[in-house]
Protein backbone atom coordinates (compact mmCIF):
# COMPACT_ATOMS: atom_id res chain seq x y z
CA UNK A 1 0.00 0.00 0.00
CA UNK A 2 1.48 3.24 -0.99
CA UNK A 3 -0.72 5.36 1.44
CA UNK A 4 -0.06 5.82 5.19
CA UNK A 5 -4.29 5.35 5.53
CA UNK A 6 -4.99 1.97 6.16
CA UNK A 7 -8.27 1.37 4.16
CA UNK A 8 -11.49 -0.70 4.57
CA UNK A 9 -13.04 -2.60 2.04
CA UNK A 10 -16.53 -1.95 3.33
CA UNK A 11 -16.86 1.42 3.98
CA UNK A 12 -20.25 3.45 2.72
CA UNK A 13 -19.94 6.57 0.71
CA UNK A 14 -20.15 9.55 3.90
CA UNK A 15 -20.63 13.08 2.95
CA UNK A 16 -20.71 15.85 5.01
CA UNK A 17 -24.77 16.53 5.07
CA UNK A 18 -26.81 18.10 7.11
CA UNK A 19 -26.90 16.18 10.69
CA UNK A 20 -23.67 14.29 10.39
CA UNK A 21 -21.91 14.24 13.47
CA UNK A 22 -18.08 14.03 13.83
CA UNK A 23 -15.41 14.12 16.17
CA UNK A 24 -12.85 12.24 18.56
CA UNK A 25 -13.05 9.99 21.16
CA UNK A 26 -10.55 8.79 23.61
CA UNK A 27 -10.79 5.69 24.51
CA UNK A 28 -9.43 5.12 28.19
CA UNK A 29 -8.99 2.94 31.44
CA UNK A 30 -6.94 0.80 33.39
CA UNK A 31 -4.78 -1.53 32.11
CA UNK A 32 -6.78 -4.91 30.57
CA UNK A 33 -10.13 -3.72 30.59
CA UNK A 34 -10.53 -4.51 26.63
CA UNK A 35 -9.87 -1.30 25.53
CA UNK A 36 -8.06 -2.22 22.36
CA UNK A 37 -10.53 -5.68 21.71
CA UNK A 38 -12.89 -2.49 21.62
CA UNK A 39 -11.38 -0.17 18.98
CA UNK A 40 -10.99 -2.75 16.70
CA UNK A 41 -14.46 -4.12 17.11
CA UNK A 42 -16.19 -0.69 16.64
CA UNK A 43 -14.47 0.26 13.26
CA UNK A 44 -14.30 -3.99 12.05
CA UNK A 45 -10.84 -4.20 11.72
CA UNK A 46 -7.23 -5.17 14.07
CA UNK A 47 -5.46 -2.39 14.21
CA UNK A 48 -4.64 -2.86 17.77
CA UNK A 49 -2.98 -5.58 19.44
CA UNK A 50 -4.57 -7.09 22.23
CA UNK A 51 -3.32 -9.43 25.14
CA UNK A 52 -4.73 -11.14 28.27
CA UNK A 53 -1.60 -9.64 29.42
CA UNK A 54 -2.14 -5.93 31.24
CA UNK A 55 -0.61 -2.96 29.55
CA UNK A 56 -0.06 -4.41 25.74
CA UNK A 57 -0.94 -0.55 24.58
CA UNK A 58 1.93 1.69 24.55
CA UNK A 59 0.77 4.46 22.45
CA UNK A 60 -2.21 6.24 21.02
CA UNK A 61 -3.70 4.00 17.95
CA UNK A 62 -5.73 6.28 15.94
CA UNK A 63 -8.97 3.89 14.60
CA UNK A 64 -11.65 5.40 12.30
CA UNK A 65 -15.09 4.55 12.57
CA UNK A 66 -17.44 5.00 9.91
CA UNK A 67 -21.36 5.51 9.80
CA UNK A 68 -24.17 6.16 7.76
CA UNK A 69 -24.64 9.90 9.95
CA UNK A 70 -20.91 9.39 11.98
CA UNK A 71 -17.67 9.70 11.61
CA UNK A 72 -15.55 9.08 15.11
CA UNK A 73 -11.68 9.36 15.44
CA UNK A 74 -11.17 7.04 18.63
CA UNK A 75 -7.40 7.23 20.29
CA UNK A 76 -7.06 3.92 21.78
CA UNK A 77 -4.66 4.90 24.52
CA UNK A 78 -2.19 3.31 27.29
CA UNK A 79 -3.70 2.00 30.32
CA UNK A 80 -3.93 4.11 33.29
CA UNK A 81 -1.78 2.93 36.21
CA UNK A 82 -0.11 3.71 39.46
CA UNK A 83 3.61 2.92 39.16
CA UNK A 84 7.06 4.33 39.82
CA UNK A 85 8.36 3.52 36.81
CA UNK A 86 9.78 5.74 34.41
CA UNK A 87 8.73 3.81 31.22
CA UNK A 88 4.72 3.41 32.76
CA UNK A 89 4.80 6.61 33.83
CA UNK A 90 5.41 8.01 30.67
CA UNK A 91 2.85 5.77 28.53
CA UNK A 92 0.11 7.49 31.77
CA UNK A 93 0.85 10.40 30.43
CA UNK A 94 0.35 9.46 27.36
CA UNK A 95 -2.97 8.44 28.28
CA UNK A 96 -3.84 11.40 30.44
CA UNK A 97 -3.01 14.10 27.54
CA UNK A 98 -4.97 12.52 24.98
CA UNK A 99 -8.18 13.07 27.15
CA UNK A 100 -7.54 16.96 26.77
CA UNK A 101 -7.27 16.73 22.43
CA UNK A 102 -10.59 15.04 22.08
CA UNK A 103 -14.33 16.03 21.78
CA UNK A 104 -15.97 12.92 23.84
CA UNK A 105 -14.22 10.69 26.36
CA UNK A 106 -15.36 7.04 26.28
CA UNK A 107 -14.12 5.83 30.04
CA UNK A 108 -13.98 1.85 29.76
CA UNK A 109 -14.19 -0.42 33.13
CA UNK A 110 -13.93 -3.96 33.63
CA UNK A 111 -17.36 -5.07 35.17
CA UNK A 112 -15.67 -8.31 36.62
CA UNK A 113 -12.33 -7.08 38.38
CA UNK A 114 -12.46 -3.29 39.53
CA UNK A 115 -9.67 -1.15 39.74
CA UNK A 116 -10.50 1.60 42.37
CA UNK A 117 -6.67 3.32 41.79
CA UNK A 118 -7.01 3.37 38.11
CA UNK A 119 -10.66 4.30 38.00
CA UNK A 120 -10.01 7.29 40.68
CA UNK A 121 -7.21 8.59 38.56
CA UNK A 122 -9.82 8.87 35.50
CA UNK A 123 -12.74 10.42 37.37
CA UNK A 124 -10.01 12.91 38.85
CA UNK A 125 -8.99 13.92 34.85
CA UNK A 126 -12.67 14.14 34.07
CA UNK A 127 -13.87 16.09 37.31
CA UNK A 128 -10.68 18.98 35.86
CA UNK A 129 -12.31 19.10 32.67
CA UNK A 130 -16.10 19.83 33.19
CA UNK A 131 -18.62 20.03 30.31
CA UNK A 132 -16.45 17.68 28.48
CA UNK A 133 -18.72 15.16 26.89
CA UNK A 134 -17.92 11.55 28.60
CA UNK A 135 -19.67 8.30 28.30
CA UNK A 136 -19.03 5.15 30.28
CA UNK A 137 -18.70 1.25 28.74
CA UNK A 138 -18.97 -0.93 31.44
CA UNK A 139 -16.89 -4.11 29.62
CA UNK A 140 -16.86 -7.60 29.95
CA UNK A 141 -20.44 -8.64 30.99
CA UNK A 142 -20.67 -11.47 29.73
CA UNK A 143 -18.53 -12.45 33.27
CA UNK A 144 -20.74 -11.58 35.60
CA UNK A 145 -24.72 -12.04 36.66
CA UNK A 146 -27.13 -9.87 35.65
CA UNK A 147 -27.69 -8.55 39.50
CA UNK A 148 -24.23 -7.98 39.59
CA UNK A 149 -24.40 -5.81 36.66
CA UNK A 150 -27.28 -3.88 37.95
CA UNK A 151 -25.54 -2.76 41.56
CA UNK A 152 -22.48 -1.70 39.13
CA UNK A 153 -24.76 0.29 36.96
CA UNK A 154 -26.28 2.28 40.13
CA UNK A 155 -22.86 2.77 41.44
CA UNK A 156 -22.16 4.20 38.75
CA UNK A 157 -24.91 6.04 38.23
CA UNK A 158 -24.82 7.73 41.84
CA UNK A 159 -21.02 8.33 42.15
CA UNK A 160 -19.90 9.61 38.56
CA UNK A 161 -22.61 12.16 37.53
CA UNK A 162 -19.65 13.03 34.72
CA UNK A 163 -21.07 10.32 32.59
CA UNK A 164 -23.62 11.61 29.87
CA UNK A 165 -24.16 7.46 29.07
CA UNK A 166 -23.41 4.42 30.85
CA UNK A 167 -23.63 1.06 28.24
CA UNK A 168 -22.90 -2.44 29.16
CA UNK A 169 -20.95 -3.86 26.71
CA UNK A 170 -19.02 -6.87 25.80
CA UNK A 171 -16.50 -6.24 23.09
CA UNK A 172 -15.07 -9.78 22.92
CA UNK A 173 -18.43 -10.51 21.62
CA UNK A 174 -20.02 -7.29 20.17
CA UNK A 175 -22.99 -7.03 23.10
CA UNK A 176 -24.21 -3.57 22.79
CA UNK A 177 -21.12 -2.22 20.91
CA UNK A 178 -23.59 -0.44 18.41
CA UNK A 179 -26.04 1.19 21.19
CA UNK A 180 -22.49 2.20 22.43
CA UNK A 181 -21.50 4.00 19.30
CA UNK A 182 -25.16 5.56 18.95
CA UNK A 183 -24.46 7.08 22.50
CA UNK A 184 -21.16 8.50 21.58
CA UNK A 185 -22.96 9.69 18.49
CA UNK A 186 -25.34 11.38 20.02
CA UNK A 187 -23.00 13.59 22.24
CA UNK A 188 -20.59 14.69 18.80
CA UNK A 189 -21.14 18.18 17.21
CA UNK A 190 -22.43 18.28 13.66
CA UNK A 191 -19.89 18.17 11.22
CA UNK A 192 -18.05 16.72 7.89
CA UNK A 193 -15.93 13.61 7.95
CA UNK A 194 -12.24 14.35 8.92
CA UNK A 195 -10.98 11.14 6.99
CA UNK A 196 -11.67 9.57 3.40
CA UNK A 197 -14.51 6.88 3.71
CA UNK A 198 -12.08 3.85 3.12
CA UNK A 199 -9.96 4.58 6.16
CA UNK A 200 -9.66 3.20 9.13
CA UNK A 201 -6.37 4.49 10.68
CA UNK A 202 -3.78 7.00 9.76
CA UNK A 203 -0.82 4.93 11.83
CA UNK A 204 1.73 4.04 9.21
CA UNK A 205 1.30 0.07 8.45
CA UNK A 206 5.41 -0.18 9.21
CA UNK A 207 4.22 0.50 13.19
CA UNK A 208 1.00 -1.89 12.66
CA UNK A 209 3.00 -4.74 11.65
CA UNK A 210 6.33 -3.52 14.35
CA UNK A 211 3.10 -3.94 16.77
CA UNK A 212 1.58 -7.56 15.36
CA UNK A 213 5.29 -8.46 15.91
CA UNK A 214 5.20 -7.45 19.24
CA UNK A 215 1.62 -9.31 20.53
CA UNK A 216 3.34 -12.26 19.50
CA UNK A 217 5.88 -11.64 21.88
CA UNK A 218 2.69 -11.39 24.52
CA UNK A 219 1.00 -14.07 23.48
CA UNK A 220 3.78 -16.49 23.77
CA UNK A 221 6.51 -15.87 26.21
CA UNK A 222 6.30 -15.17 30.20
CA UNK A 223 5.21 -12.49 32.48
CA UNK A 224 9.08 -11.36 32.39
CA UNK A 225 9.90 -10.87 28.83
CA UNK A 226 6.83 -8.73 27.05
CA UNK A 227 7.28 -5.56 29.23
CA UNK A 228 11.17 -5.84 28.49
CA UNK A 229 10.71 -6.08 24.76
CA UNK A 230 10.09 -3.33 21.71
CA UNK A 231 10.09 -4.34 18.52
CA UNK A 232 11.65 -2.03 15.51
CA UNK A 233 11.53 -1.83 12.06
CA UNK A 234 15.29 -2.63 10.36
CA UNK A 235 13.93 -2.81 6.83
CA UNK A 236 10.86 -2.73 4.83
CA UNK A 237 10.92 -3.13 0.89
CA UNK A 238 8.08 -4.29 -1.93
CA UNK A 239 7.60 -5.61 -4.73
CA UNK A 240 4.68 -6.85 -7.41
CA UNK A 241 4.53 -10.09 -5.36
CA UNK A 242 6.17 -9.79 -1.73
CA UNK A 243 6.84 -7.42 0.87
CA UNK A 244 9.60 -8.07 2.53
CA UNK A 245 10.45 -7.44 6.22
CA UNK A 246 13.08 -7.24 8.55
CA UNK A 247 12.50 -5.97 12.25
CA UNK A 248 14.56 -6.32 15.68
CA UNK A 249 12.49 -7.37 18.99
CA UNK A 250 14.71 -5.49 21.66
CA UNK A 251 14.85 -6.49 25.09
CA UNK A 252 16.73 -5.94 28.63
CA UNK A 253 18.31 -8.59 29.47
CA UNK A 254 20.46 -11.64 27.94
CA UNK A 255 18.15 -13.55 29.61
CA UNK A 256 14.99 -12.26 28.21
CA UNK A 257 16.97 -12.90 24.54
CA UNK A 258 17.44 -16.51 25.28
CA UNK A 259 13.98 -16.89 26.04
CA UNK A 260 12.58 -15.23 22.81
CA UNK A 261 14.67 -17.19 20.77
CA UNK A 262 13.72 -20.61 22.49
CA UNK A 263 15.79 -23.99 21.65
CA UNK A 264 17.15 -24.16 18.78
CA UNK A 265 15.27 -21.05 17.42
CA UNK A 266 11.75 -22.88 18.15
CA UNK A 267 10.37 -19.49 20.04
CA UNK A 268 11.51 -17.19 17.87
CA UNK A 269 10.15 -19.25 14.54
CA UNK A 270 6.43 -19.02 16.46
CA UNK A 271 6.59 -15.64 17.01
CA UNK A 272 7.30 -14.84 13.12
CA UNK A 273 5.16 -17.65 11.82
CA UNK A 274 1.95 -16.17 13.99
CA UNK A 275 3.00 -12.59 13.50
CA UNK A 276 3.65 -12.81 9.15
CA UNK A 277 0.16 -14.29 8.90
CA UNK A 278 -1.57 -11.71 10.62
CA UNK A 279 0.73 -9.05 8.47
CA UNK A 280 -0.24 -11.17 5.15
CA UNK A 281 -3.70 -10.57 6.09
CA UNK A 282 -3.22 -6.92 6.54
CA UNK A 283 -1.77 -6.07 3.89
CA UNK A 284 -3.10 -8.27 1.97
CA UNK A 285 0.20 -9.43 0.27
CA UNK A 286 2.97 -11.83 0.54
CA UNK A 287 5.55 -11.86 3.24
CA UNK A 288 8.48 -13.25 4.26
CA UNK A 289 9.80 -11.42 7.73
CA UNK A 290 13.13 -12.12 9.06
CA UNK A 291 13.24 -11.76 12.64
CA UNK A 292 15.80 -10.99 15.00
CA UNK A 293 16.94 -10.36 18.57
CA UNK A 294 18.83 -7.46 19.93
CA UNK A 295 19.68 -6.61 23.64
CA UNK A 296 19.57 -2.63 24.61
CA UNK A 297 20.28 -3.13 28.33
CA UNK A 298 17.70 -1.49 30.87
CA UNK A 299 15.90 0.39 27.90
CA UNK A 300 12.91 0.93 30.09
CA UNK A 301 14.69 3.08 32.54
CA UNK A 302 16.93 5.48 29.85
CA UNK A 303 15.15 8.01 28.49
CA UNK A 304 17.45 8.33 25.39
CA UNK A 305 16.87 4.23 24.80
CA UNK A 306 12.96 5.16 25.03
CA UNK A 307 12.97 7.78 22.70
CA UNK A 308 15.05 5.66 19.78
CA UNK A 309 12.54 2.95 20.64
CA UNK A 310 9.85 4.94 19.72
CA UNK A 311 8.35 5.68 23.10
């Protein structure tokens, strides 16, 4: 693809008449509340990479969604956390500011494992900016009983008078997702599309595939080794019939190195095997990726490492 805008196959023919809404969303919460598994099921495609793992979102993903009367630019962002860390407390911030760049605020909580820290820290950014248009998806339903549900909803409901909506959702399996979108709809000024009807994202694919790279890494190594490891783009060529990749998956520790590459290069031939199919199917091309292992010691905690990582 010779565009930076990743496009959708699907997408209906949006002009700017009169009563269509536009506008941004940010799309925050704590760490693991499905706040990615959402983005990608509102606009219908992966753009972000998900993980049962906490914190698999390091920065703002930019997702399009498209209606017949909508257009809504959601930032999926980092989770929100409490930590000491230098690295988390920079991708908080990153989470934090995007809440001030947006028109709505879509607050996401996990209706089967609270986080009081997390969820304090969001209501405290929202109570700073009143008037700002907010809407709560309470996420993950489908793991609790209905009366449970209910009590949540009135907690809610009596606490947080910030929220201009509160929806149930569950975005692993779509429950609500549209009377979720109609909300945030609802609370957008009028307005013309800021994006071409065929997008859905204006992150450059190289990051989308250094990311796909990356869940694989999540999905198939340790609690130890995902939070040590970035994963960079070396090389990236094309041709008629193959693109052809090359990217580094950068970690802390020697250790951490050994265990991405597995025995006898077993670990590190899953990762790219699960990781080029999910590329082929994004781009929709051919692709042979080449994979590799690098050690920048402590990157996490040097600002300078950070910044050539791309954080």
């Amino acid at each position: 693809m010779k565009s930076e805008l990743i496009m959708n196959d699907g997408a209906g023919n949006h002009g700017a008449a009169s009563g269509f809404r536009s506008g941004f969303a940010a799309i925050a919460g704590a760490p693991n509340v499905g706040k990615s598994t959402l983005l990608n099921r509102l606009i219908g495609e992966k753009i972000s990479i998900t993980s049962e793992k906490p914190q698999t979102t390091r920065n703002r993903i930019v997702g399009v969604m498209h209606g017949e009367t909508c257009q809504i630019v959601f930032l999926d962002t980092p989770g929100v956390h409490v930590s000491d860390k230098a690295f988390n407390k920079k991708i908080v911030q990153v989470a934090l500011s995007a809440m001030d760049e947006v028109d709505l605020i879509l607050v996401v909580i996990d209706a089967s494992r609270p986080d009081p820290r997390s969820e304090a820290m969001l209501i405290d950014k929202l109570r700073k900016r009143p008037g700002r248009s907010a809407v709560l998806a309470i996420n993950k339903i489908d793991r609790i009983e209905k009366p449970a549900l209910l009590e949540i909803i009135e907690k809610w409901k009596n606490l947080h008078p910030e929220f201009s909506a509160i929806v149930p959702i569950s975005a692993k399996f779509g429950t609500q997702v549209s009377g979720l979108a109609e909300a945030m709809e609802a609370l957008l000024p009028e307005g013309p599309p800021y994006f071409p009807e065929d997008a859905i994202t204006d992150i450059p694919e190289r990051f989308i595939v250094c990311e796909m790279v990356r869940e694989k890494v999540f999905e198939n190594t340790g609690q130890e080794v995902p939070y040590g490891s970035a994963v960079t783009m070396e090389q990236f060529s094309e041709d008629e019939k193959l693109i052809r990749i090359y990217a580094a998956i950068n970690v802390e520790r020697d250790s951490q190195k050994r265990i991405i590459i597995g025995k006898q290069g077993a670990m590190l031939k899953t990762i790219g095997t699960q990781a080029r199919m999910e590329i082929e199917n994004l781009l929709g091309k051919k692709v042979f990726l080449k994979l590799f292992v690098r050690v920048e010691k402590n990157w996490s905690r040097d600002a300078r490492a950070m910044r050539k990582l791309g954080y």
